[in-house]
N, C-alpha and C. Protein backbone atom coordinates (compact mmCIF):
# COMPACT_ATOMS: atom_id res chain seq x y z
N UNK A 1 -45.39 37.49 35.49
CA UNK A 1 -44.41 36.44 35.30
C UNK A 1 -44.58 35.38 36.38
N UNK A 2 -45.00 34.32 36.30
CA UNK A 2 -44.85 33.07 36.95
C UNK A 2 -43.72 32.90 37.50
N UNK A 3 -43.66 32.66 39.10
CA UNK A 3 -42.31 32.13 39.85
C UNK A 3 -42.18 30.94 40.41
N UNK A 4 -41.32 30.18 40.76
CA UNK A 4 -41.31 28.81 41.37
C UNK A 4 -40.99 29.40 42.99
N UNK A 5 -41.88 28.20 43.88
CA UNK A 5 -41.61 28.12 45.21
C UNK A 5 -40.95 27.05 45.71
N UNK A 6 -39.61 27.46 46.49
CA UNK A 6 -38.93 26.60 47.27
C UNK A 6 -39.66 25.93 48.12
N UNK A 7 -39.37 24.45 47.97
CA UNK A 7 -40.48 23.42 49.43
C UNK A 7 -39.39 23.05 49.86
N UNK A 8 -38.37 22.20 49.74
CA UNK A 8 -37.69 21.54 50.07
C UNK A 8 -36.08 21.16 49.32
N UNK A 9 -34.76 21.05 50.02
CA UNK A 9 -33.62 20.54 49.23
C UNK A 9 -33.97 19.28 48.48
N UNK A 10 -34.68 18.29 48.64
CA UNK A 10 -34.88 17.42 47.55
C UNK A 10 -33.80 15.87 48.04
N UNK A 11 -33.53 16.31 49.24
CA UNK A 11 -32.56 14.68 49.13
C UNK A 11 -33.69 13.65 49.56
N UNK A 12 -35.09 14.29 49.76
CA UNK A 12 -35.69 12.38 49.59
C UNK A 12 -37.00 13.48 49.52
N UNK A 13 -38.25 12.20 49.01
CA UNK A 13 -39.67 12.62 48.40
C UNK A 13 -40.57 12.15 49.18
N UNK A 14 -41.80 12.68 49.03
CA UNK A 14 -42.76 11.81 50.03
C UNK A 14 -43.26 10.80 48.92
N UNK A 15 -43.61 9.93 49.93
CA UNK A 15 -43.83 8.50 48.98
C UNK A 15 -45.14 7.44 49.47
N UNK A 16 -46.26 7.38 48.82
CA UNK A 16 -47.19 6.71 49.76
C UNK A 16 -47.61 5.25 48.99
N UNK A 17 -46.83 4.66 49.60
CA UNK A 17 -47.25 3.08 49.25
C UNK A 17 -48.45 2.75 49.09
N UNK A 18 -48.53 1.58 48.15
CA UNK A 18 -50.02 0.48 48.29
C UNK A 18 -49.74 -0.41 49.39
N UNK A 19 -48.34 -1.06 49.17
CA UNK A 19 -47.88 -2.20 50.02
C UNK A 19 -46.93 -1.90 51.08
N UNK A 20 -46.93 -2.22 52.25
CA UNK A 20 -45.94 -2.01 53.27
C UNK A 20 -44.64 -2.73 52.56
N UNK A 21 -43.55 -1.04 52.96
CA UNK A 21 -42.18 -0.84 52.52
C UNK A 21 -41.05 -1.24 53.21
N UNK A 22 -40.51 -1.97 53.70
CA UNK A 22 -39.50 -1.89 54.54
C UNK A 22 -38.44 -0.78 54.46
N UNK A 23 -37.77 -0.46 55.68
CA UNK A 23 -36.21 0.64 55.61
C UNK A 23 -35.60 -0.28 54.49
N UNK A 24 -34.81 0.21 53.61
CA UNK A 24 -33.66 -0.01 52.95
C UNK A 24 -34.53 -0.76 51.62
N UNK A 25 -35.25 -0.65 51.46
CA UNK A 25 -36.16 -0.92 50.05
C UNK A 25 -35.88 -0.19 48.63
N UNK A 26 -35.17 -0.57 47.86
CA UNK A 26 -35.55 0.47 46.67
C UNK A 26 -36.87 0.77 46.42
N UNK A 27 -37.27 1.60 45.83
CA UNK A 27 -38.33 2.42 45.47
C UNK A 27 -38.57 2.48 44.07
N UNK A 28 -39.05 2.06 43.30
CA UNK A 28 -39.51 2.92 41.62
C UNK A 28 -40.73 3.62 41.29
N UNK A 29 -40.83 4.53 41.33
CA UNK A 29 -41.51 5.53 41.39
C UNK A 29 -41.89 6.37 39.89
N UNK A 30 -42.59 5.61 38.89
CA UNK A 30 -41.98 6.12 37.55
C UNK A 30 -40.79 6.00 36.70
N UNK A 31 -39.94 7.07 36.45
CA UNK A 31 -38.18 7.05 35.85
C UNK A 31 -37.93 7.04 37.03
N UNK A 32 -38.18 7.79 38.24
CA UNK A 32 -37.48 7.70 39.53
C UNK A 32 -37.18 6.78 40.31
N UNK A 33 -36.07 6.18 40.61
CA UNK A 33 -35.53 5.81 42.08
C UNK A 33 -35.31 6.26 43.35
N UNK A 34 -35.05 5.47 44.29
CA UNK A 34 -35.22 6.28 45.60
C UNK A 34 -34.90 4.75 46.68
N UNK A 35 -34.68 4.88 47.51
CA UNK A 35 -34.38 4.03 48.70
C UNK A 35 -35.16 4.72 49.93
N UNK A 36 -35.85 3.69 50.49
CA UNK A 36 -37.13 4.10 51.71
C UNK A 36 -36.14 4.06 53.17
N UNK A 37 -36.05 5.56 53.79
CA UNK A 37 -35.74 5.53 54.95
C UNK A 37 -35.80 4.99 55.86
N UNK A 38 -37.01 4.53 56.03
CA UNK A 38 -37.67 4.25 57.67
C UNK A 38 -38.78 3.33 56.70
N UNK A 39 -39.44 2.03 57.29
CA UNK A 39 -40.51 1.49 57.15
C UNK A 39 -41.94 2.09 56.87
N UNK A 40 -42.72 1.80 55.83
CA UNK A 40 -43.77 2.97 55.31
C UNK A 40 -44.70 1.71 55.45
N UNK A 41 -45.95 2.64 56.10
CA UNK A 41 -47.19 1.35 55.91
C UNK A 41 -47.90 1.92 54.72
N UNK A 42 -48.81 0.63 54.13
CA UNK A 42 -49.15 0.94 53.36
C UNK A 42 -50.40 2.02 53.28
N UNK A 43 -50.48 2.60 52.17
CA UNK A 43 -51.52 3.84 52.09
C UNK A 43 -50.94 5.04 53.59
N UNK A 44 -50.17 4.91 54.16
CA UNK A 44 -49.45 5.96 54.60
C UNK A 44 -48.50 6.92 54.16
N UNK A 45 -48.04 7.89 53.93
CA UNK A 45 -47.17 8.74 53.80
C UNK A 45 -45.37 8.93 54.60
N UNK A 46 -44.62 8.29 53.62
CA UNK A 46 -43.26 8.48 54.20
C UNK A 46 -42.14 8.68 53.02
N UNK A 47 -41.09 8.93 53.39
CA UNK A 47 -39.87 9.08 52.31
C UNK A 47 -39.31 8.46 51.83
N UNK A 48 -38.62 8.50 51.05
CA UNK A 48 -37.68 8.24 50.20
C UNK A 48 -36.97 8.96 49.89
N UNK A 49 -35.22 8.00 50.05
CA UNK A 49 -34.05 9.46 49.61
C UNK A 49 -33.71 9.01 48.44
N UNK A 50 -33.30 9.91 47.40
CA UNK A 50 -33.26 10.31 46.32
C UNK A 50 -31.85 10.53 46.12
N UNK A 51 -30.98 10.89 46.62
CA UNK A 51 -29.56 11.25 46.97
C UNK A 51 -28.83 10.27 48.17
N UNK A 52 -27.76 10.11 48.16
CA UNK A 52 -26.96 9.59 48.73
C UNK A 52 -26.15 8.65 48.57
N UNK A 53 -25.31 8.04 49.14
CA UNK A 53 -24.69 6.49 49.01
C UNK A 53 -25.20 5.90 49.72
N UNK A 54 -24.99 4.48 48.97
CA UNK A 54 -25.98 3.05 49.79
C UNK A 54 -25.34 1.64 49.34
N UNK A 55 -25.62 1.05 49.89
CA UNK A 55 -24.83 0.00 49.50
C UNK A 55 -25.93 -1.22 49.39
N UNK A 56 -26.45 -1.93 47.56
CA UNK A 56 -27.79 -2.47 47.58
C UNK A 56 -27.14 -3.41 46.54
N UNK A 57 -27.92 -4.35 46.48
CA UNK A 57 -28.21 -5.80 46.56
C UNK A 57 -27.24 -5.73 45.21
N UNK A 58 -26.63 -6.75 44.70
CA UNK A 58 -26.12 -6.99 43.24
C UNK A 58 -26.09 -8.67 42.98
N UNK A 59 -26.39 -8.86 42.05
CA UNK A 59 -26.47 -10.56 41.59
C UNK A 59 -24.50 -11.16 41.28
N UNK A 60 -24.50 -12.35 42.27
CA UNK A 60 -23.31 -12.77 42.46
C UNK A 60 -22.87 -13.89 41.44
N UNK A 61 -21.59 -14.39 40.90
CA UNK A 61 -21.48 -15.04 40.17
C UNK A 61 -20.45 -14.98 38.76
N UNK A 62 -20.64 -15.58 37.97
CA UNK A 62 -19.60 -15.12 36.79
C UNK A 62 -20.14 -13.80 36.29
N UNK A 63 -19.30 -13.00 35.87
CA UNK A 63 -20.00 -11.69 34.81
C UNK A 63 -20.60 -10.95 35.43
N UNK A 64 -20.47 -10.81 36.77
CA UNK A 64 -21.43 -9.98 37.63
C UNK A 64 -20.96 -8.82 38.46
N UNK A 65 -19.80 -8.84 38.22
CA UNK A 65 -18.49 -7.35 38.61
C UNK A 65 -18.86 -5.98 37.88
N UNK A 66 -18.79 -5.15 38.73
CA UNK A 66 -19.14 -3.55 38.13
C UNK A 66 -18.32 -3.07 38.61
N UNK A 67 -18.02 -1.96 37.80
CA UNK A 67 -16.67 -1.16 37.65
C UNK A 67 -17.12 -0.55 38.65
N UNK A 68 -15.94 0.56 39.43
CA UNK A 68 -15.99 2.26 40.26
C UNK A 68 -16.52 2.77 38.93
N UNK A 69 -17.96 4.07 38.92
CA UNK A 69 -17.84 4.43 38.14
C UNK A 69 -18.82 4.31 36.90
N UNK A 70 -19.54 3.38 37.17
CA UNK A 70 -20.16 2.55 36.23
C UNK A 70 -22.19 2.88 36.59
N UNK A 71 -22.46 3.71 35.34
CA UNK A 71 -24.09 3.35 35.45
C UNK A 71 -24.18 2.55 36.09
N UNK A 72 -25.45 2.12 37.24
CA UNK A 72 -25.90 0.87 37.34
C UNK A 72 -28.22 1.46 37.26
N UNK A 73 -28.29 0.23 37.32
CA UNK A 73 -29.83 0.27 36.70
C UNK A 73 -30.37 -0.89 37.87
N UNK A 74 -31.64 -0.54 38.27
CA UNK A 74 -32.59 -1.05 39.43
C UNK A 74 -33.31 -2.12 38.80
N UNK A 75 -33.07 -3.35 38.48
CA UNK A 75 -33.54 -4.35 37.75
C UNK A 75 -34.91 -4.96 39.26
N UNK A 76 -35.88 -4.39 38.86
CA UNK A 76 -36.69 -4.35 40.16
C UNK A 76 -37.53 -6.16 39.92
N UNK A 77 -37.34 -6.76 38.99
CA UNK A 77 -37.99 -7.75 39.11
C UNK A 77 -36.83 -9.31 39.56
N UNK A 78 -35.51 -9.12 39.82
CA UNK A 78 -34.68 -9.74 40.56
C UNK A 78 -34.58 -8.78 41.95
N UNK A 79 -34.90 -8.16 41.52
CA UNK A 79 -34.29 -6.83 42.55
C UNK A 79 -32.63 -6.81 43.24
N UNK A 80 -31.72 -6.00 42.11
CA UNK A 80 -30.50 -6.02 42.02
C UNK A 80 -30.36 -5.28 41.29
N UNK A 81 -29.09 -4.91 41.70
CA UNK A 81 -28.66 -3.51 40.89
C UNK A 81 -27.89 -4.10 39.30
N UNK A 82 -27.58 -3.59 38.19
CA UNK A 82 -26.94 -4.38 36.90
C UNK A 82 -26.53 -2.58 36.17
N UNK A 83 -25.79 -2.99 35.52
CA UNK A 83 -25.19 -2.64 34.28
C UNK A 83 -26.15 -2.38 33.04
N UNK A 84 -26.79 -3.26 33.24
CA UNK A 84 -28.02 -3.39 31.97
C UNK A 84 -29.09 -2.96 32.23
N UNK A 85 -29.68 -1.75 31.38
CA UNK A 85 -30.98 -1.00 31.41
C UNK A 85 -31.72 -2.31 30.43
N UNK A 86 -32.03 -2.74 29.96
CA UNK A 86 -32.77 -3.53 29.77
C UNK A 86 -33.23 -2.93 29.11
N UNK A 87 -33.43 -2.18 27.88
CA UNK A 87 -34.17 -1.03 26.49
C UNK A 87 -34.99 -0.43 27.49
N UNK A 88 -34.48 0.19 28.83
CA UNK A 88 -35.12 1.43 29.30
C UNK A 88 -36.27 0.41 30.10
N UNK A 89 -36.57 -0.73 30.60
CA UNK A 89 -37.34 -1.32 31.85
C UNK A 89 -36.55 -1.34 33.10
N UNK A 90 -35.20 -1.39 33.42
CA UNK A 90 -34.80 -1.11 34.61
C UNK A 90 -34.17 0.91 34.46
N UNK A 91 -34.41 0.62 35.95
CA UNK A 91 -34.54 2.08 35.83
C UNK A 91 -33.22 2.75 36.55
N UNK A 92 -32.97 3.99 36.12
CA UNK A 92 -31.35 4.50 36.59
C UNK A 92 -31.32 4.44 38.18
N UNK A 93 -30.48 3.81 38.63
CA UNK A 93 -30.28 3.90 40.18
C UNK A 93 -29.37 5.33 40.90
N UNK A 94 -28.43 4.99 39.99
CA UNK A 94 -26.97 5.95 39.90
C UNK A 94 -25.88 5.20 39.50
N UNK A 95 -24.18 6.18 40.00
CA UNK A 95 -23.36 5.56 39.84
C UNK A 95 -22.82 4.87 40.86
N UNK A 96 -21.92 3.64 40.24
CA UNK A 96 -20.76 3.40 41.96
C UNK A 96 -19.88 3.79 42.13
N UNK A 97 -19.34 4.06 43.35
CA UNK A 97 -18.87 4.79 43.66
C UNK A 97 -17.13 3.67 44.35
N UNK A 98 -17.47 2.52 44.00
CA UNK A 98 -16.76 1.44 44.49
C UNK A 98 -16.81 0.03 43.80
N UNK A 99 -15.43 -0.26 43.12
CA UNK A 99 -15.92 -1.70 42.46
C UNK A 99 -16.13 -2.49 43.21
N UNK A 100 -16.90 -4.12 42.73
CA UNK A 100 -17.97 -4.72 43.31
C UNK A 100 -17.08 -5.81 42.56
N UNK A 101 -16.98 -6.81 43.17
CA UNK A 101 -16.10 -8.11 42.39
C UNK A 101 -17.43 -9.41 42.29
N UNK A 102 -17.61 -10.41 41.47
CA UNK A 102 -18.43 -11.07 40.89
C UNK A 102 -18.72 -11.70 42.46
N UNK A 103 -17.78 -11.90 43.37
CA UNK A 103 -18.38 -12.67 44.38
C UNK A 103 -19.52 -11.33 45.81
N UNK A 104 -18.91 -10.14 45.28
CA UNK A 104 -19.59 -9.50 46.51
C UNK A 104 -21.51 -9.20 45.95
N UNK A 105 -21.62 -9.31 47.51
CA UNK A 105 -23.45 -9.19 47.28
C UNK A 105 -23.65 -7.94 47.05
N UNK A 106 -23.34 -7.37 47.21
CA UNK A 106 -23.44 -5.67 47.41
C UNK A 106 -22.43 -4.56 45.93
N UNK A 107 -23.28 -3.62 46.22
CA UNK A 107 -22.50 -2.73 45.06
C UNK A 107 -22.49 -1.18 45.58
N UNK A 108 -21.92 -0.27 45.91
CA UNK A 108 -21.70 0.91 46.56
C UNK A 108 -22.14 2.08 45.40
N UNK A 109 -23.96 2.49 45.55
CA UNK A 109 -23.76 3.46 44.55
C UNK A 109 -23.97 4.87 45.00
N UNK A 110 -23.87 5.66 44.41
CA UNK A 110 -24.26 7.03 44.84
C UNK A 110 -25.72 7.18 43.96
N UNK A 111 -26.62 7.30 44.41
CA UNK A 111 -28.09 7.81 43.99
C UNK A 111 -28.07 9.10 42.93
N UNK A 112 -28.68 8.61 41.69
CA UNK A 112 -28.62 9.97 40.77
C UNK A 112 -30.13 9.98 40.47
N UNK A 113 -30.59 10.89 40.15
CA UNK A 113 -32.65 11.18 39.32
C UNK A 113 -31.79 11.51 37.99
């Protein structure tokens, strides 16, 4: 019978860039998201957490408020968090965990895979 081996709890992945990453970078990684810990050079080896709360970028303006509570999706080519998966091109970030009013830059989510 085949068994699985424990490596790790899983709150962040190793992650090896093409392009140098800055700290606080979202990450898309496939379906996966992730936010970069610490600054990653490129073709080096560093993390990404996978879990947690964070508080990342959201587009300001009319119509641009997200509920407590609310999917949000990694719209990586504005790079901002939205409401709108876009038929499955932005990718699941998580939920928030805090409403976000049309004028704030920021949106409070909790990280889901």
């Amino acid at each position: 019978m085949a068994t699985a081996k424990f490596i790790h709890d899983g709150n962040s992945i190793d992650y090896t860039p093409s392009a140098d990453v800055a700290a606080g970078d979202v990450v898309v990684q496939g379906e996966s998201v992730g936010i970069a810990k610490t600054a990653i050079a490129a073709n080096l080896i560093g993390a990404i957490a996978v879990t947690g709360v964070f508080d990342v970028p959201k587009a300001t303006g009319a119509s641009t408020a997200i509920t407590a509570g609310a999917n949000v999706y990694w719209d990586a080519t504005n790079s901002v968090a939205t409401t709108d998966d876009d038929t499955g091109n932005n990718k699941l970030l998580g939920k928030t965990v805090l409403a976000a009013s049309d004028a704030d830059a920021t949106v409070r989510v909790r990280l889901m895979q």
